[in-house]
C-alpha atoms as a PDB file:
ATOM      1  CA  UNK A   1      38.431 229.576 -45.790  1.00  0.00           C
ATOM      2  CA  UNK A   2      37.924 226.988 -43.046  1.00  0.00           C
ATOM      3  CA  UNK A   3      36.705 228.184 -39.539  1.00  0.00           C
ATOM      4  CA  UNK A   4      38.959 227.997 -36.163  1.00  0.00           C
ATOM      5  CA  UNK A   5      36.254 226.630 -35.012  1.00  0.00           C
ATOM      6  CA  UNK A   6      34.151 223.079 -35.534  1.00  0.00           C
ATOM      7  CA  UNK A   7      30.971 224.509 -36.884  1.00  0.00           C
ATOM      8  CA  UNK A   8      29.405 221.011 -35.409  1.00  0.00           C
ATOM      9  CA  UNK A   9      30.714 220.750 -31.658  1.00  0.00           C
ATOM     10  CA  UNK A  10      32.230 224.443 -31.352  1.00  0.00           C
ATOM     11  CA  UNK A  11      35.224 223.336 -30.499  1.00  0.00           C
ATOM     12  CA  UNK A  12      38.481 224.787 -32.055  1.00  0.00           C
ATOM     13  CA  UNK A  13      40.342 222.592 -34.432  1.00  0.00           C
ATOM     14  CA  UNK A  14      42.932 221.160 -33.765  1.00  0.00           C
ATOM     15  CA  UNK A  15      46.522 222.421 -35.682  1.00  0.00           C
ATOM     16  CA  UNK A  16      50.401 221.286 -35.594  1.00  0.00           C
ATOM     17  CA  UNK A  17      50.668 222.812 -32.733  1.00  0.00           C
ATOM     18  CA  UNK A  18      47.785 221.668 -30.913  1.00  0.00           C
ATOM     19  CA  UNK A  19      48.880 217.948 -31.776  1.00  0.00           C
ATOM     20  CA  UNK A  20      52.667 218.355 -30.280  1.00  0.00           C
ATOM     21  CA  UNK A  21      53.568 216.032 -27.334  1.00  0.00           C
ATOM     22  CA  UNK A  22      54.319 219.597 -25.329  1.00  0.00           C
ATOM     23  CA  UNK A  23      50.867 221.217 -25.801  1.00  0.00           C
ATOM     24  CA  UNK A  24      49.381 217.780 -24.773  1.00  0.00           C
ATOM     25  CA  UNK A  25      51.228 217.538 -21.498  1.00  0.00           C
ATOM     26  CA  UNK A  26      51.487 221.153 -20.697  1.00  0.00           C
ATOM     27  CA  UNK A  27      47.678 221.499 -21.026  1.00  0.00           C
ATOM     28  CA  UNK A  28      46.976 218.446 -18.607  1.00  0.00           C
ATOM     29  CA  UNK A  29      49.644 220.131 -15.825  1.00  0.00           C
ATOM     30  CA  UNK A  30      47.630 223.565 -16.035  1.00  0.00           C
ATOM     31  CA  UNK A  31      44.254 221.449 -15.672  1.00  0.00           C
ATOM     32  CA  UNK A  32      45.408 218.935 -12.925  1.00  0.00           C
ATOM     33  CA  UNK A  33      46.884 222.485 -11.135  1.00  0.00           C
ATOM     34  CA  UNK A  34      44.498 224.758 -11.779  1.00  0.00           C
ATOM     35  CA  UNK A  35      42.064 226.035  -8.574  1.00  0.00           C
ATOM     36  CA  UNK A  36      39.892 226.018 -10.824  1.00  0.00           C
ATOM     37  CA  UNK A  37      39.917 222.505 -12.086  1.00  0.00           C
ATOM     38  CA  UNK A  38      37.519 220.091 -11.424  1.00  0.00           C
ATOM     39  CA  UNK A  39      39.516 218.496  -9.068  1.00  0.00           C
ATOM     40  CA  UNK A  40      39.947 221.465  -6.666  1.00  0.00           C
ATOM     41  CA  UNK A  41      36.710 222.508  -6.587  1.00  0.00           C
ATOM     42  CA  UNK A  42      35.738 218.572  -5.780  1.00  0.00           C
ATOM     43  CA  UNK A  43      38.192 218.519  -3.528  1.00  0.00           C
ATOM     44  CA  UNK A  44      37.260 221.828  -1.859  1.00  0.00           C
ATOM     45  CA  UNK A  45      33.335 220.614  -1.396  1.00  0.00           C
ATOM     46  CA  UNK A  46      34.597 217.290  -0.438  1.00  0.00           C
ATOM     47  CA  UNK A  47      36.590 218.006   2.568  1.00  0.00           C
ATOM     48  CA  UNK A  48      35.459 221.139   3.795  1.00  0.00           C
ATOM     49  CA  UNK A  49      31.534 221.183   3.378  1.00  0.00           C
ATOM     50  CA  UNK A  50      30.059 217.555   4.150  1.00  0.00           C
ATOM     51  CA  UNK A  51      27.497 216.796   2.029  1.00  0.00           C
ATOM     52  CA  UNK A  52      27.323 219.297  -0.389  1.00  0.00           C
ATOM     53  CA  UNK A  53      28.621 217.106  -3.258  1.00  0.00           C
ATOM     54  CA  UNK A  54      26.033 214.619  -2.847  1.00  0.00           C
ATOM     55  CA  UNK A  55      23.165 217.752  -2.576  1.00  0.00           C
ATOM     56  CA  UNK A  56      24.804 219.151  -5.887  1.00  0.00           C
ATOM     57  CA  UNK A  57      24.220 215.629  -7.721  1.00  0.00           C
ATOM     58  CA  UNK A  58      20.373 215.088  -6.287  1.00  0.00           C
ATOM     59  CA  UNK A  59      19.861 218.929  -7.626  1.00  0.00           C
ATOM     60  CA  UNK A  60      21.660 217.953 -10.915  1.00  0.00           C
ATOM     61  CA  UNK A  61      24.601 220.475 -10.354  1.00  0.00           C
ATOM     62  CA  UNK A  62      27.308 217.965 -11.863  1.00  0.00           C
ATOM     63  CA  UNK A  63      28.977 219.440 -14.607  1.00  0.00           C
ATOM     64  CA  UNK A  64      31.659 221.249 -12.494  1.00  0.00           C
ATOM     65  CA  UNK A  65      32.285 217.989 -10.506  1.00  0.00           C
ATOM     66  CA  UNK A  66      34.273 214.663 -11.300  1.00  0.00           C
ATOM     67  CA  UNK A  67      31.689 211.796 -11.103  1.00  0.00           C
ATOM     68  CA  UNK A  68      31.766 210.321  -7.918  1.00  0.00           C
ATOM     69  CA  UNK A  69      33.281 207.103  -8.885  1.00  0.00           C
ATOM     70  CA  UNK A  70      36.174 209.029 -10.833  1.00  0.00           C
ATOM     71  CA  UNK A  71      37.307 210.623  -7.428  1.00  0.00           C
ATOM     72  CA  UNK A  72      36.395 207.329  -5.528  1.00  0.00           C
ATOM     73  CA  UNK A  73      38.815 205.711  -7.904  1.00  0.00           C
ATOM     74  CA  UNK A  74      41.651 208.701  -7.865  1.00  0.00           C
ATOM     75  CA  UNK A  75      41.331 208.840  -3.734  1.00  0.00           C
ATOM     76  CA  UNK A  76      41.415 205.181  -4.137  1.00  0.00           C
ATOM     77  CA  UNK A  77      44.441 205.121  -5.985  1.00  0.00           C
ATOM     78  CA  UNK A  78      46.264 207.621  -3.995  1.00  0.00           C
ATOM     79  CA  UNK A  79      45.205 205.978  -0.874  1.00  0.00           C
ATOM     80  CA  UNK A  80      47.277 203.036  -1.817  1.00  0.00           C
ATOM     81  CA  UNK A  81      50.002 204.640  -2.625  1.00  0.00           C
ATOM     82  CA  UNK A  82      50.892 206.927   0.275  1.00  0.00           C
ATOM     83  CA  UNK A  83      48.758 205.368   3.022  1.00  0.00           C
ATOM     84  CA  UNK A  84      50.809 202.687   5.409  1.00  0.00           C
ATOM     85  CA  UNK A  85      47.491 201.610   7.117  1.00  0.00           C
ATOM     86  CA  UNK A  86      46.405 198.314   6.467  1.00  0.00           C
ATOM     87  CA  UNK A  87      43.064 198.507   7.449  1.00  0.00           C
ATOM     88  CA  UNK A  88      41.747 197.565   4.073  1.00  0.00           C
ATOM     89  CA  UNK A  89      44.185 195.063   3.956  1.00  0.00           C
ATOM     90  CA  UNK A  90      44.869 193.305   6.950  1.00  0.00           C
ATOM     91  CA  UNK A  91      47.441 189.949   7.130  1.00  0.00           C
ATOM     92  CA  UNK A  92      46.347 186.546   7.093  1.00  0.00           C
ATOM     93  CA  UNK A  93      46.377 186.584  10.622  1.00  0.00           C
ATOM     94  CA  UNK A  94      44.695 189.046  11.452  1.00  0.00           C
ATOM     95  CA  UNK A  95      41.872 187.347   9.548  1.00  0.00           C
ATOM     96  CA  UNK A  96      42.367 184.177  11.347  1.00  0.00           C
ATOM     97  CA  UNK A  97      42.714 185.388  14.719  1.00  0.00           C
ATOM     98  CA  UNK A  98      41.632 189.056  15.210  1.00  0.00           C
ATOM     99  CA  UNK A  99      38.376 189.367  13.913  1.00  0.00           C
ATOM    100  CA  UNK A 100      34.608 188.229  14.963  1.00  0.00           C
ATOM    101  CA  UNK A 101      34.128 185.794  12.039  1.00  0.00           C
ATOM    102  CA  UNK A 102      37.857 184.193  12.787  1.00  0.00           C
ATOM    103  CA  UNK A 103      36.726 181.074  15.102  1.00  0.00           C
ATOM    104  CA  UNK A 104      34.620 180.184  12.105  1.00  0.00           C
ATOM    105  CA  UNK A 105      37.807 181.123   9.599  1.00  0.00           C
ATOM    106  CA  UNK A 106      40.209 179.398  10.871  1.00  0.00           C
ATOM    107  CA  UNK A 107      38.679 175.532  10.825  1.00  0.00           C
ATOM    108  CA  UNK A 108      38.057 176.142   7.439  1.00  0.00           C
ATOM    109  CA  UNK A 109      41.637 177.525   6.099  1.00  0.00           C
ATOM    110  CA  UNK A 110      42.909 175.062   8.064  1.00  0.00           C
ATOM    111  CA  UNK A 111      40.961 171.762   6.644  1.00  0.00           C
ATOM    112  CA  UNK A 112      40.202 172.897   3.349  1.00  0.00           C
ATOM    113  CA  UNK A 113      42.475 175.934   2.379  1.00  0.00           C
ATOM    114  CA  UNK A 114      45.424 175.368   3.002  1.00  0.00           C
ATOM    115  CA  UNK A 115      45.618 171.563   1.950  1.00  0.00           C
ATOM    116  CA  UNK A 116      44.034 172.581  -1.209  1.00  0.00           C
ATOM    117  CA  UNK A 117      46.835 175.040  -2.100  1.00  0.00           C
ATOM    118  CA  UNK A 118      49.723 172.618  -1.854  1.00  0.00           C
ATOM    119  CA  UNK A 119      51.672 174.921   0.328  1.00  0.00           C
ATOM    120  CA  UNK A 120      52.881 174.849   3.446  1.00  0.00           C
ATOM    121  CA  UNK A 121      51.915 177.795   6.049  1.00  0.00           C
ATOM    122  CA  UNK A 122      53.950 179.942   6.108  1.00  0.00           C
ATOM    123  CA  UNK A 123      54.214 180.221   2.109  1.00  0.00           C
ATOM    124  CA  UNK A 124      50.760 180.262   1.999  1.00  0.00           C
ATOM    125  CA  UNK A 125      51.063 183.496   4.335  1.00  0.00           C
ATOM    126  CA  UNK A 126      53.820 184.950   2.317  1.00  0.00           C
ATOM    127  CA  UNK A 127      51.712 184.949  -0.411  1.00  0.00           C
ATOM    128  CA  UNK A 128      48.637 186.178   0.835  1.00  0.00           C
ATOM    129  CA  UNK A 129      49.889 188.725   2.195  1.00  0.00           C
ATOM    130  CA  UNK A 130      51.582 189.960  -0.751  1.00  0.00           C
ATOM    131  CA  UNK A 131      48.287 189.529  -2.768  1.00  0.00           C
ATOM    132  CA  UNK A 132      46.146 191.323  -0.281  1.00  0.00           C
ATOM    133  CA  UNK A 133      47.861 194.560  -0.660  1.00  0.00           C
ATOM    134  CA  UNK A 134      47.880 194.373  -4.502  1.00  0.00           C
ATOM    135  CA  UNK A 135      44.430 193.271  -4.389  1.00  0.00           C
ATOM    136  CA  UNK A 136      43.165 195.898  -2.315  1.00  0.00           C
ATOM    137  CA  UNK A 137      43.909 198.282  -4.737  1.00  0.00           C
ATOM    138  CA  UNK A 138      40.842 196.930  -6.827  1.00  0.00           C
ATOM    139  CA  UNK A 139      38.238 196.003  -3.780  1.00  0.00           C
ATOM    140  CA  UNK A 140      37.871 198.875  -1.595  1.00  0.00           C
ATOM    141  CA  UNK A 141      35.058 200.029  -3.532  1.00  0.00           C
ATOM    142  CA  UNK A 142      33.088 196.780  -2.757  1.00  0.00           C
ATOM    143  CA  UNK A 143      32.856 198.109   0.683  1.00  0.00           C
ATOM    144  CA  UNK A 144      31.178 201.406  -0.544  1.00  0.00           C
ATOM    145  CA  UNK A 145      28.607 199.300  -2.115  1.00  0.00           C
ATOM    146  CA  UNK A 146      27.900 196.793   0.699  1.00  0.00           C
ATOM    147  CA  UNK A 147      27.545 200.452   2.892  1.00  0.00           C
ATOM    148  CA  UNK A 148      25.546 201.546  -0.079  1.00  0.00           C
ATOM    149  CA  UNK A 149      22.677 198.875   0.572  1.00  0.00           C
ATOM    150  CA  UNK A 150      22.691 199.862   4.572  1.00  0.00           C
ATOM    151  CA  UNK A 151      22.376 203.670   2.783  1.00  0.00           C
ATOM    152  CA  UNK A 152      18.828 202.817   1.352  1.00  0.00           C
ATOM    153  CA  UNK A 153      17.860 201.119   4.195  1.00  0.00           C
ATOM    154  CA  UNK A 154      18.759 204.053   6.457  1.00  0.00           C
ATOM    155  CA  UNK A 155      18.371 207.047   4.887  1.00  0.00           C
ATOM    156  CA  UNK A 156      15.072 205.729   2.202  1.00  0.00           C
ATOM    157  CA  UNK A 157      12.729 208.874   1.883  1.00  0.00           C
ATOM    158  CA  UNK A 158      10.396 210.487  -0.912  1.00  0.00           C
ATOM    159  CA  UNK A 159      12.166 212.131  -3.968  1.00  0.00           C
ATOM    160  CA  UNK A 160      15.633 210.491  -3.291  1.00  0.00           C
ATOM    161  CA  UNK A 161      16.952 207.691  -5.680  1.00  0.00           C
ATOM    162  CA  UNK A 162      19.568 204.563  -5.395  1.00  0.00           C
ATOM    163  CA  UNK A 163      21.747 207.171  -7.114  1.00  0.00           C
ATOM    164  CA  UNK A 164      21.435 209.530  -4.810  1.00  0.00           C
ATOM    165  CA  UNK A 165      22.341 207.011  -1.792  1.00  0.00           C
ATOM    166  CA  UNK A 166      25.233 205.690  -3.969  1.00  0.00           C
ATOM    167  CA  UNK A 167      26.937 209.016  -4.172  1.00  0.00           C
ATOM    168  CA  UNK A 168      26.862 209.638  -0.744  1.00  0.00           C
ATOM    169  CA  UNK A 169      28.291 206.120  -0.121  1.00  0.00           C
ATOM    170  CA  UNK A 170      31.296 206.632  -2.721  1.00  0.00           C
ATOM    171  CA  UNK A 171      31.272 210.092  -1.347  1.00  0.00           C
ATOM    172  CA  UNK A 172      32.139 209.232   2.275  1.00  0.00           C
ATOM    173  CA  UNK A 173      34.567 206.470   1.478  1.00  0.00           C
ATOM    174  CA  UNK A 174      36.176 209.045  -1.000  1.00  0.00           C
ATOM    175  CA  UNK A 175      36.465 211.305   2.097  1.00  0.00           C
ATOM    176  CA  UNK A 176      37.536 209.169   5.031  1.00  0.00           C
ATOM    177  CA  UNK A 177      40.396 208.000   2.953  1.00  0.00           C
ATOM    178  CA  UNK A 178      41.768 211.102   2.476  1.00  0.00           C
ATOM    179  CA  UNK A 179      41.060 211.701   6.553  1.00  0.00           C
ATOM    180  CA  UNK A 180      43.087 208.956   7.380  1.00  0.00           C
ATOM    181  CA  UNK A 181      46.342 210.546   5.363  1.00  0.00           C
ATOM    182  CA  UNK A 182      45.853 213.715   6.557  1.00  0.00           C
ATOM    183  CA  UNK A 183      45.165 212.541  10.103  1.00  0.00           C
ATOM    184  CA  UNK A 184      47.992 210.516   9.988  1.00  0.00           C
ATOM    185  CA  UNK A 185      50.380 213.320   9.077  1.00  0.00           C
ATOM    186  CA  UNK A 186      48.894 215.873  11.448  1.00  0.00           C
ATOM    187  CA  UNK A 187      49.077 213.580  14.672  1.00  0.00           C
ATOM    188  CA  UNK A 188      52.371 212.312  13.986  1.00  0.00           C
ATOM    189  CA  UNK A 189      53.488 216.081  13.640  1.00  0.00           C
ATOM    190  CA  UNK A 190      51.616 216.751  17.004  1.00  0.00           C
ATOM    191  CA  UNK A 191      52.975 213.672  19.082  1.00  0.00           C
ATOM    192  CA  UNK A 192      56.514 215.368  17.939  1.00  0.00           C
ATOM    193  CA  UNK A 193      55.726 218.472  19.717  1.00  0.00           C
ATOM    194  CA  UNK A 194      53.789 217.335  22.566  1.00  0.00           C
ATOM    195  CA  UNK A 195      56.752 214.323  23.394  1.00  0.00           C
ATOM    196  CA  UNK A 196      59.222 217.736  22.892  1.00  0.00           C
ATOM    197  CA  UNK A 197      57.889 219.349  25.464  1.00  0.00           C
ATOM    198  CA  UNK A 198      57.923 216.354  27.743  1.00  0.00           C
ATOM    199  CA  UNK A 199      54.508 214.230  27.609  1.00  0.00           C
ATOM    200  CA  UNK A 200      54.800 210.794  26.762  1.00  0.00           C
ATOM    201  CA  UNK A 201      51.825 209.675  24.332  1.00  0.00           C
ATOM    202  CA  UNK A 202      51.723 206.701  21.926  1.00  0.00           C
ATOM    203  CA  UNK A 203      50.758 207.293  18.707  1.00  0.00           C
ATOM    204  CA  UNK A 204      47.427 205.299  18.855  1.00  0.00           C
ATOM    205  CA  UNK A 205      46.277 207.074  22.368  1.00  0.00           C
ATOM    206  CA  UNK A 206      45.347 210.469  19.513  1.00  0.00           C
ATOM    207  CA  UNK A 207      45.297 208.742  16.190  1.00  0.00           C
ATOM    208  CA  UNK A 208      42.503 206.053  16.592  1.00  0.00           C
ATOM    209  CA  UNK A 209      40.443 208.246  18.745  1.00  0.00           C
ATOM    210  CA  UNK A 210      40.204 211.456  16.679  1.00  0.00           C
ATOM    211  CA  UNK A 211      39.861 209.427  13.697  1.00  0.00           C
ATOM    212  CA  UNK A 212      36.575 208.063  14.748  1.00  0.00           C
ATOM    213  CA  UNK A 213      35.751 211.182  16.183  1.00  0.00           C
ATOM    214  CA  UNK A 214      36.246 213.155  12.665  1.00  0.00           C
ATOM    215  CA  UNK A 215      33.972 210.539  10.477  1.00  0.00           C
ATOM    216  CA  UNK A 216      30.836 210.627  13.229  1.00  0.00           C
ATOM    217  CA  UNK A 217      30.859 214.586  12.633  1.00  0.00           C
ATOM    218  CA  UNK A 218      31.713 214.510   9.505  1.00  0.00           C
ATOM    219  CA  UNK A 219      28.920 211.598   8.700  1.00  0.00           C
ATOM    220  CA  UNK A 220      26.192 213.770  10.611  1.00  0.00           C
ATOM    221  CA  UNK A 221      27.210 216.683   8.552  1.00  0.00           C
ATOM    222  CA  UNK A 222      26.873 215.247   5.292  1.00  0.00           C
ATOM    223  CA  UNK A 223      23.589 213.126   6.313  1.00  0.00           C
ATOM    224  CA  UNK A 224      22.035 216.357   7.526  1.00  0.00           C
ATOM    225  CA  UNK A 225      23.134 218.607   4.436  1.00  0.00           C
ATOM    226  CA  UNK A 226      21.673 215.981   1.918  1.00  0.00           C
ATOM    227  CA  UNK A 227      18.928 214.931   3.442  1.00  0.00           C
ATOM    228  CA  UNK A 228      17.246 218.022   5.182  1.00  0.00           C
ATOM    229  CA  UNK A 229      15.684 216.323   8.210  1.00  0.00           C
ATOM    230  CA  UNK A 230      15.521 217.609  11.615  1.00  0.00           C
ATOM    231  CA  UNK A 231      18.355 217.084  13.942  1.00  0.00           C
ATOM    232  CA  UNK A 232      17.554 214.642  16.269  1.00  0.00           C
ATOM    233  CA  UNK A 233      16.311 212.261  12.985  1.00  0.00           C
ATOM    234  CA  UNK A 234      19.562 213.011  11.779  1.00  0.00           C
ATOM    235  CA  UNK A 235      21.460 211.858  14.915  1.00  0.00           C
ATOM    236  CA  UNK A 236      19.711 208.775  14.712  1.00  0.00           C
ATOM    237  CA  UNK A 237      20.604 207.875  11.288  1.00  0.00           C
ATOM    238  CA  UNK A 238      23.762 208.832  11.739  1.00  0.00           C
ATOM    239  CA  UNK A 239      24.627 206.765  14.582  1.00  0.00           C
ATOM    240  CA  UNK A 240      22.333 203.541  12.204  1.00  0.00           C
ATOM    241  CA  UNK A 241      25.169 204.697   9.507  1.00  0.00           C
ATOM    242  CA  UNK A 242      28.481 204.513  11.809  1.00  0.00           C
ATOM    243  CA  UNK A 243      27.067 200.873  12.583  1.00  0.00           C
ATOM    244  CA  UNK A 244      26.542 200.094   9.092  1.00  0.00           C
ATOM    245  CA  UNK A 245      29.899 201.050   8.250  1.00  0.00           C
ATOM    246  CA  UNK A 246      31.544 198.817  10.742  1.00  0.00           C
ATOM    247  CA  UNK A 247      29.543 196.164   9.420  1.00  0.00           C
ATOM    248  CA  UNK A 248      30.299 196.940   6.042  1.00  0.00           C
ATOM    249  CA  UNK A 249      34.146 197.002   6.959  1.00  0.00           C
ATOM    250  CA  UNK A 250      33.226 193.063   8.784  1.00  0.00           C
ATOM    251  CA  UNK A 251      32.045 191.748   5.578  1.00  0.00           C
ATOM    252  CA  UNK A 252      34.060 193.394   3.348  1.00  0.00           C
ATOM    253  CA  UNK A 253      37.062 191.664   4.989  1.00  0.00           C
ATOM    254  CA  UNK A 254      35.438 188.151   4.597  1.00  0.00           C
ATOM    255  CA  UNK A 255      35.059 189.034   0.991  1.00  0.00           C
ATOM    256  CA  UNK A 256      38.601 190.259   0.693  1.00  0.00           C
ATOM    257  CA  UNK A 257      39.739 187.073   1.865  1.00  0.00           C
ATOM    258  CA  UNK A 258      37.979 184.523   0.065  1.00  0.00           C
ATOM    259  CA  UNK A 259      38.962 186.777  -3.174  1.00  0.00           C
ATOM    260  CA  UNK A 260      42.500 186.783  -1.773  1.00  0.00           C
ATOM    261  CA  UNK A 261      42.669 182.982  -1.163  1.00  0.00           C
ATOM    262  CA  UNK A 262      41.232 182.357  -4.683  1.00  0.00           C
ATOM    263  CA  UNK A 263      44.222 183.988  -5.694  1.00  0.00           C
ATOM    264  CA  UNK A 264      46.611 182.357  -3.581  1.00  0.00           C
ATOM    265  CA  UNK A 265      44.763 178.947  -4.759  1.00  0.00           C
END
C-alpha cells in the first residue's frame, strides 16, 4: 500500500483533491494571510526592528525569511502601484532643469537627443514621460546596488561579506519604500485634523521633513544592530550612509534617463 507520504522528500503526495484549482488558491490566501507567513514575520522585523533582518542573514537565520531581493521586488512592486511620488521617476524636466547634473543634460538632449529621435519636443516629452514610469518599475533596484558599493566602502569590517552589505542595501530600500506610503497616508490624515482645528500647513511643511527624519533613525538603527560598533562610530557611518544615498539617488537618475531616452530613441 503506498505511503501518504514521499518516502524521498517527506512530503505528502499529492491526490485529486490536492490538484483542484480551489485547494491551490485557497492554500496561497491562508499563506499570503497567515501571521505566521513568511511575509509577516519579514514584514514585522522589517519595519519595526531596524536591522535585525540583515543580523539574521550574517548569523544564517534565513529560513523563516523571504530572500531579500524577493521582498525588494514585492515592496518594489507594490510601491509602484499605490505610491503617487515620483521620486524614482521624475519628468523630463525635472531632469533637464532641476537637478545638479542638468546644465550638463540639457546641451546634450538638446544637440544630440532630441534630433536623433525624429520628434519634436514636446512628443519627445510625452513619451518619456510615459516610459519613465513604466520603466521605473524595473530600475529602482539599480539604486540599491549603486548604494550597495558606498555600503562596502562605509561599513567594510572583519567577518562581514559583500552579501552581508547587499542585504542591508536591498534591506533599507525595501524599507523606505514602504515609509514613504505609510508616511504619506499618516500626514495627509494629520494635516486633515490639524487644518480642522484651524492651522494652516501645506502638505510638504510635515511630509518632506519627517520623512528624512524617519530614514536617519531608522538608518542608525539598522547600522548599529548589524554591525555592533560603538555609538559615536555608528553616527559617523550613518551620517557617510545618508550621503551615499543621496548620491546614489543623483546617479541613479542619470542612469534612469539615458535608459529612458534609449527607449524613447
Amino acid at each position: 500500500m503506498d505511503s501518504a507520504f514521499c518516502s524521498y522528500c517527506g512530503e505528502q503526495r499529492l491526490d485529486a483533491h490536492n490538484r483542484s484549482f480551489k485547494f491551490l488558491i485557497t492554500e496561497y490566501i491562508e499563506q499570503i494571510t497567515s501571521v505566521d507567513s513568511k511575509i509577516f514575520r519579514t514584514l514585522r522585523l522589517l519595519l519595526f526592528r531596524p536591522g535585525e533582518l540583515d543580523y539574521n542573514y550574517h548569523n544564517g537565520a534565513r529560513v523563516n525569511f523571504l530572500r531579500p531581493i524577493s521582498l525588494f521586488l514585492l515592496v518594489n512592486f507594490l510601491f509602484v502601484i499605490f505610491s503617487p511620488i515620483t521620486d524614482f521617476n521624475i519628468t523630463l524636466y525635472d531632469q533637464l532643469n532641476l537637478q545638479v547634473y542638468s546644465d550638463w543634460l540639457m546641451p546634450l538632449f538638446q544637440d544630440y537627443l532630441l534630433p536623433n529621435s525624429g520628434l519634436d519636443a514636446s512628443n519627445y516629452a510625452a513619451q518619456y514621460n510615459q516610459s519613465v514610469v513604466i520603466l521605473s518599475r524595473s530600475t529602482i533596484i539599480i539604486q540599491a546596488v549603486i548604494f550597495f558599493f558606498f555600503v562596502i566602502l562605509i561599513n567594510h569590517q572583519k567577518n562581514y561579506y559583500s552579501g552581508d552589505h547587499l542585504v542591508f542595501a536591498l534591506n533599507l530600500h525595501s524599507w523606505y519604500m514602504i515609509w514613504i506610503v505609510i508616511l504619506l497616508v499618516v500626514v495627509k490624515l494629520l494635516m486633515l485634523v490639524v487644518n480642522q482645528l484651524g492651522f494652516h500647513l501645506t502638505f510638504s511643511d510635515w511630509y518632506f521633513g519627517i520623512l528624512s527624519v524617519g530614514l536617519g533613525i531608522y538608518t542608525l538603527m539598522a547600522t548599529h544592530r548589524l554591525y555592533k560598533k560603538q555609538w559615536w562610530l555608528t553616527l559617523i557611518r550613518t551620517t557617510l550612509l545618508l550621503l551615499a544615498l543621496k548620491l546614489s539617488h543623483v546617479i541613479y537618475r542619470l542612469i534612469q534617463f539615458f535608459l529612458v531616452s534609449a527607449v524613447v530613441q
